[in-house]
Protein backbone atom coordinates (compact mmCIF):
# COMPACT_ATOMS: atom_id res chain seq x y z
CA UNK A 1 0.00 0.00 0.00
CA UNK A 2 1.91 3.50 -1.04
CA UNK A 3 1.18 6.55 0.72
CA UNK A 4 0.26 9.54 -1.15
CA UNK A 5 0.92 13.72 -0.39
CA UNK A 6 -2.37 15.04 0.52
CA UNK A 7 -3.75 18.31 -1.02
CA UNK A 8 -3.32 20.61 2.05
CA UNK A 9 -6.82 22.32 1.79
CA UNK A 10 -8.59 19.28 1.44
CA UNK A 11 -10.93 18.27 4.17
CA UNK A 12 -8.89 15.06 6.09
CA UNK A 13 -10.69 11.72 6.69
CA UNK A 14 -10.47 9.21 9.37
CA UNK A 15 -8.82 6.63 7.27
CA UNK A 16 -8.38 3.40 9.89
CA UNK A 17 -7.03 1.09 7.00
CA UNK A 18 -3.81 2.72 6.93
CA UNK A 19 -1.29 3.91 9.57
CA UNK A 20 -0.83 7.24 10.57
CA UNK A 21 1.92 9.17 12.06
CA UNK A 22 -0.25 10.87 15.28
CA UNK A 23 -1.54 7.24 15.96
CA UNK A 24 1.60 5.60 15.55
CA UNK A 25 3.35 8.05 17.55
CA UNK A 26 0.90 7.84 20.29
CA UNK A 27 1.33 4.07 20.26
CA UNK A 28 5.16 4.59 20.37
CA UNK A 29 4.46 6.82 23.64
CA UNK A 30 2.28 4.42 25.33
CA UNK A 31 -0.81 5.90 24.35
CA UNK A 32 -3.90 4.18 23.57
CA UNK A 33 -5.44 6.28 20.69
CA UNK A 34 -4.31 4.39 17.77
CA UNK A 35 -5.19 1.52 15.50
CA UNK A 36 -4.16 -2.66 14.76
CA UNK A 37 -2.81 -0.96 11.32
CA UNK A 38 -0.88 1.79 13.87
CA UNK A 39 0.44 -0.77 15.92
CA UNK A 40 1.63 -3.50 13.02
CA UNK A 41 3.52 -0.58 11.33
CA UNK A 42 4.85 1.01 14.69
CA UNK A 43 6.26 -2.34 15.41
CA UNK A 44 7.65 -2.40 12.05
CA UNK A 45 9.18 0.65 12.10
CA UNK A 46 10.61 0.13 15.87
CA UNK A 47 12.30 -3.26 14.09
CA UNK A 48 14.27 -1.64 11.53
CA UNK A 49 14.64 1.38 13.59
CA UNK A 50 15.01 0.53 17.75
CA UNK A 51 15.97 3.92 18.54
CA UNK A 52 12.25 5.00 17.51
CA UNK A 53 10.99 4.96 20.79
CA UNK A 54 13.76 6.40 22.77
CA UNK A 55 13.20 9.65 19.75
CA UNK A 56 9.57 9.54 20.75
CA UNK A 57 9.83 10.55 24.46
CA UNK A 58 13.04 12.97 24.22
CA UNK A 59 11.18 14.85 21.67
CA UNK A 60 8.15 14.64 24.75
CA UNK A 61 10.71 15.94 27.00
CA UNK A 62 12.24 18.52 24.80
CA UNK A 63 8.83 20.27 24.31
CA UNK A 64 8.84 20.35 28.26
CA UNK A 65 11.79 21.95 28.40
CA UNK A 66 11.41 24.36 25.43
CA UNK A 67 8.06 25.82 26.60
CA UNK A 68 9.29 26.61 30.43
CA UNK A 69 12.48 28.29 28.44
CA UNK A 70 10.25 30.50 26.61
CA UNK A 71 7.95 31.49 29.30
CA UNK A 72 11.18 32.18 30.86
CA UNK A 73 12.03 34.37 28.34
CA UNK A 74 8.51 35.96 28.80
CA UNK A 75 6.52 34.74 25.95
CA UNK A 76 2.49 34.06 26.81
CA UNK A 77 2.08 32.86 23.02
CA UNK A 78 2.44 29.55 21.61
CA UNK A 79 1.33 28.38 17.87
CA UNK A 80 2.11 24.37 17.95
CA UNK A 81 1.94 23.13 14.46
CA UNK A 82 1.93 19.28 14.21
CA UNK A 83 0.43 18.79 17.48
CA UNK A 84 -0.50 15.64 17.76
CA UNK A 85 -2.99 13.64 20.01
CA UNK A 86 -3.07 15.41 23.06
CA UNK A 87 -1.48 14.10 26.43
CA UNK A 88 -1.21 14.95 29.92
CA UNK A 89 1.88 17.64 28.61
CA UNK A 90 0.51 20.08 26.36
CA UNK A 91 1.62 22.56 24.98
CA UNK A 92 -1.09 24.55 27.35
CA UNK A 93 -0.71 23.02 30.37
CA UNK A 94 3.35 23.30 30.57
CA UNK A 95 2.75 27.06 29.74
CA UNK A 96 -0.48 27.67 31.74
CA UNK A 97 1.18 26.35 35.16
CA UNK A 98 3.82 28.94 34.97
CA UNK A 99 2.09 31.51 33.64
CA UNK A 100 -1.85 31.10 33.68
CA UNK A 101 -2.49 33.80 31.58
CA UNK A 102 -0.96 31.88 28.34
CA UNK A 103 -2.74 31.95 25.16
CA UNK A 104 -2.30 28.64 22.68
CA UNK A 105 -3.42 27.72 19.46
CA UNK A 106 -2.85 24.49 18.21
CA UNK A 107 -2.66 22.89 14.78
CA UNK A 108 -2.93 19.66 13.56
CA UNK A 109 -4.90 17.99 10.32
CA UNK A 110 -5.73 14.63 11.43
CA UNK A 111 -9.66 14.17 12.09
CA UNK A 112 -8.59 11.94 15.19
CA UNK A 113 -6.78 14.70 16.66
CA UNK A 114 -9.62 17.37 16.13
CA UNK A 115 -11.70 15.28 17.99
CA UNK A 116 -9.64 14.51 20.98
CA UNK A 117 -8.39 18.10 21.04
CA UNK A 118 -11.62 19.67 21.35
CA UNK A 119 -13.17 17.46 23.82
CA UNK A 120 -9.86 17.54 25.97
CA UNK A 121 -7.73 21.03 25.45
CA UNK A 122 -9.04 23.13 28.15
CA UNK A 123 -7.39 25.65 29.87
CA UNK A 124 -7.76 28.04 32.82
CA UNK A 125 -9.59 30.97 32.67
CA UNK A 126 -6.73 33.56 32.66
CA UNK A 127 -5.32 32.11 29.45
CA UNK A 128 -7.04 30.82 25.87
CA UNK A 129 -6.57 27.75 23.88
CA UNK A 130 -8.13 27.31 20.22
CA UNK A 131 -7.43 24.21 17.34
CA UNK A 132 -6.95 24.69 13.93
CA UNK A 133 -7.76 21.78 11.55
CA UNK A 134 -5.14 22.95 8.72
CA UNK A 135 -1.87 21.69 7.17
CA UNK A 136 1.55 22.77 7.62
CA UNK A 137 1.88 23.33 4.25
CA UNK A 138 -0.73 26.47 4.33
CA UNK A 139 0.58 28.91 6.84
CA UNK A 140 -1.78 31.28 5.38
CA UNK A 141 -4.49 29.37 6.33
CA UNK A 142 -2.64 28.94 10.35
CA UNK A 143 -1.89 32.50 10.38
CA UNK A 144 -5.32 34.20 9.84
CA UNK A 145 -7.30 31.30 11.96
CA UNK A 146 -4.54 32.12 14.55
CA UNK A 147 -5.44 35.53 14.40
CA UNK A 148 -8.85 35.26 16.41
CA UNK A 149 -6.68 34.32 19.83
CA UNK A 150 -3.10 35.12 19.13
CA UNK A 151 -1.90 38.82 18.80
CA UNK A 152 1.12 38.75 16.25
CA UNK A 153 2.11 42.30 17.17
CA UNK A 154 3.53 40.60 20.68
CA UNK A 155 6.41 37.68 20.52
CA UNK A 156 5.16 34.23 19.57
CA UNK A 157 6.86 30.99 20.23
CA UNK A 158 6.33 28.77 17.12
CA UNK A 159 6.71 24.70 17.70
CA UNK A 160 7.30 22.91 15.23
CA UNK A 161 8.16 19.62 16.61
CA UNK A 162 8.73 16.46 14.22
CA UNK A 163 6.54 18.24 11.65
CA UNK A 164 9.18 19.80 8.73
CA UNK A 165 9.92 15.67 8.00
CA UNK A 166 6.34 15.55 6.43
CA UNK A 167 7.08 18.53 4.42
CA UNK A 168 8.89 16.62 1.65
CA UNK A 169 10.48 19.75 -0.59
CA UNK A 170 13.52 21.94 0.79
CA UNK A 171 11.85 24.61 -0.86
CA UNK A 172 8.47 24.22 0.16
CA UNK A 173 9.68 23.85 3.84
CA UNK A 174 11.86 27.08 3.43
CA UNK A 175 8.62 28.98 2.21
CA UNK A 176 7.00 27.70 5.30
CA UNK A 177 9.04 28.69 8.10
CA UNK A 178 9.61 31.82 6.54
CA UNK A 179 6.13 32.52 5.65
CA UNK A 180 5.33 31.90 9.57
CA UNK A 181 8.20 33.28 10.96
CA UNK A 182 7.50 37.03 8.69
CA UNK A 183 3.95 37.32 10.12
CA UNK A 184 5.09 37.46 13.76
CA UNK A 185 6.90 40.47 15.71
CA UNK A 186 10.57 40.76 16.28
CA UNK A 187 11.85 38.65 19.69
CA UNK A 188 9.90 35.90 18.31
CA UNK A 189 10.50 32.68 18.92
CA UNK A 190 10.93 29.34 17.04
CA UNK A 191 11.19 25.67 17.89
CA UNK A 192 12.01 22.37 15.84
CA UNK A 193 12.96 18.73 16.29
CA UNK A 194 13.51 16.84 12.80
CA UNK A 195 14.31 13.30 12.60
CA UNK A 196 18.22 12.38 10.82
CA UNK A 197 20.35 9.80 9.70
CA UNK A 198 22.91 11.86 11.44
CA UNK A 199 23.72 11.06 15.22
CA UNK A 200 23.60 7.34 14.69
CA UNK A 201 20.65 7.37 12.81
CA UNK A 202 21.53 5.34 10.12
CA UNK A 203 18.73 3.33 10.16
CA UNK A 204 16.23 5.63 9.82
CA UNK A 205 17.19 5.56 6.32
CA UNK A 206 15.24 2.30 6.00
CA UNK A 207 12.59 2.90 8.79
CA UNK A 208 11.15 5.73 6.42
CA UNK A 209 11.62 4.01 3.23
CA UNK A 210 9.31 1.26 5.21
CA UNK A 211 6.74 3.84 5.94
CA UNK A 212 6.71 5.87 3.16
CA UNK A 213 5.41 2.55 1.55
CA UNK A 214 2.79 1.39 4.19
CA UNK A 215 1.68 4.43 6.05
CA UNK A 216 0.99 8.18 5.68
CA UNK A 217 1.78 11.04 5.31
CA UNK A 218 5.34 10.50 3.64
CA UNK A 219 8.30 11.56 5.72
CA UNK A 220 12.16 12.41 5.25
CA UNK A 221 14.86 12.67 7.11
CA UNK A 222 17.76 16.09 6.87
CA UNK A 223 21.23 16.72 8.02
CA UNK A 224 21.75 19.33 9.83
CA UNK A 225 23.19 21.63 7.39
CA UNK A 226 19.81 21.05 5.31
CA UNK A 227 18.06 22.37 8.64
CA UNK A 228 19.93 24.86 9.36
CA UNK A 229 19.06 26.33 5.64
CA UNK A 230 15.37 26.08 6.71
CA UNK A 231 15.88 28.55 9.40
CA UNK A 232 18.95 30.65 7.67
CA UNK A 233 17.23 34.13 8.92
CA UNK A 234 16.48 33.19 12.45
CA UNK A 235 19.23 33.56 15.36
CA UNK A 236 19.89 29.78 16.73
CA UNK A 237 20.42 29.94 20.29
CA UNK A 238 22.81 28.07 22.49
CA UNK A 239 23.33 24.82 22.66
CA UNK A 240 22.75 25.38 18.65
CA UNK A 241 21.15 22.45 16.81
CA UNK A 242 22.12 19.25 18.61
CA UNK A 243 20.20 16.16 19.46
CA UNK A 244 17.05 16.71 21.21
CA UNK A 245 18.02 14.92 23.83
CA UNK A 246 20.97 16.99 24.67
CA UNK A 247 19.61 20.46 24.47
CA UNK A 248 20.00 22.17 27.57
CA UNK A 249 19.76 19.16 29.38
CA UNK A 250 21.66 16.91 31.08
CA UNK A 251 25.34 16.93 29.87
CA UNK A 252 25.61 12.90 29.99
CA UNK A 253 21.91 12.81 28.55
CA UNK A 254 22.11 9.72 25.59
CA UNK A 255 21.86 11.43 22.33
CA UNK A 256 19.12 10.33 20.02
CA UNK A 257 18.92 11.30 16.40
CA UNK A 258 16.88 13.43 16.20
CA UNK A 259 17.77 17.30 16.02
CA UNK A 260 16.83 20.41 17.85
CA UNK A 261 17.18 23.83 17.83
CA UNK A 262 15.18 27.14 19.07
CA UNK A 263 15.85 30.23 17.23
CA UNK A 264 14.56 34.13 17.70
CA UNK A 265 13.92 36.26 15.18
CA UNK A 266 15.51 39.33 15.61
């Protein structure tokens, strides 16, 4: 079965026939929102690819860390892209219990998602959390849905977490960032893990040549000079782009391959 790119203004269906990457990734997690087909190709892909799992939490743990650095650094914004099905350590609640008055906006364009995230994302009643059922590939679209709860005259801290590997073309991805990044104010913020065949991860090579042919959407791996050319106008801050794992954490933390790095725009 061969996956195929999806228009990104076309409505998404609940397709339970073939795998998809928030299910899968759930099941990876130890969730329990996800399918048999999720859980045959998660398997799969955690055969080929061991590390797989081990990539699925320190990504969890980097958003922890990245969203107490930013409130931190005093942003109350947050536009996740790529969300994903939501957990007990949201975007929302990791900003909203240091600083209630947070505002959120999530996006994601799987129908499974929607429906979790409405029934689930609440918030407190200092800060404000909205969905948006759009694709990465139309910031457009994101920006003027965000609009209605995010004020882009104020700093924003973009996430884009594990969500540039589904956006196929260099220059498609490019346009993207930069399309987001230009709509929000200066001392802006910007966050993104992407998976690599860099930092041991060799076999990821084969891991995504497995999915790309049984589940959906496609994904790619970059080295990090290709990511760093996604972001080429944005100030990387220190530790740089390193493992995920590894960024301001833990010096003896086990490095995973996948790659990190939060940028402001100045």
């Amino acid at each position: 079965m061969s996956s195929r790119t999806a228009d990104p203004d076309e409505a998404p269906r609940l397709d339970t026939s073939v795998a998809h990457r928030a299910r899968v990734w759930d099941w990876w997690l130890g969730g329990k929102d996800n399918f048999h087909v999720d859980r045959v190709a998660g398997a799969r892909v955690k055969e080929i690819f061991p590390e797989v799992v081990a990539v699925a939490r320190a990504d969890r743990e980097f958003l922890a860390r990245v969203v107490r650095f930013l409130v931190d650094a005093g942003v109350r914004q947050f536009l996740d892209i790529g969300t994903g099905l939501p957990r007990a350590d949201n975007t929302h609640s990791l900003a909203q219990r240091h600083a209630p008055e947070s505002r959120v906006v999530y996006v994601d364009n799987d129908p499974l998602v929607l429906v979790h995230a409405r029934a689930l994302l609440t918030g407190g009643p200092e800060g404000a959390i909205d969905y948006i059922d759009a694709d990465v590939r139309n910031p457009d679209r994101i920006l003027h849905a965000a609009q209605a709860t995010l004020n882009f005259s104020e700093p924003v801290g973009v996430l884009m977490l594990g969500v540039l590997n589904f956006v196929l073309d260099d220059t498609e991805a490019h346009r993207v960032v930069h399309g987001l990044m230009n709509a929000v104010s200066s001392g802006s913020y910007l966050a993104v893990t992407h998976p690599t065949h860099e930092l041991g991860g060799d076999a990821n090579r084969e891991a995504m040549k497995y999915w790309n042919a049984h589940a959906t959407p496609p994904i790619r791996t970059r080295g990090g000079n290709e990511i760093r050319r996604l972001i080429d106008d944005l100030t990387i801050l220190d530790p740089g782009l390193v493992s995920c794992a590894r960024w301001r954490n833990d010096a003896d933390a086990p490095s995973v391959p996948q790659y990190a790095a939060v940028c402001r725009k100045p």
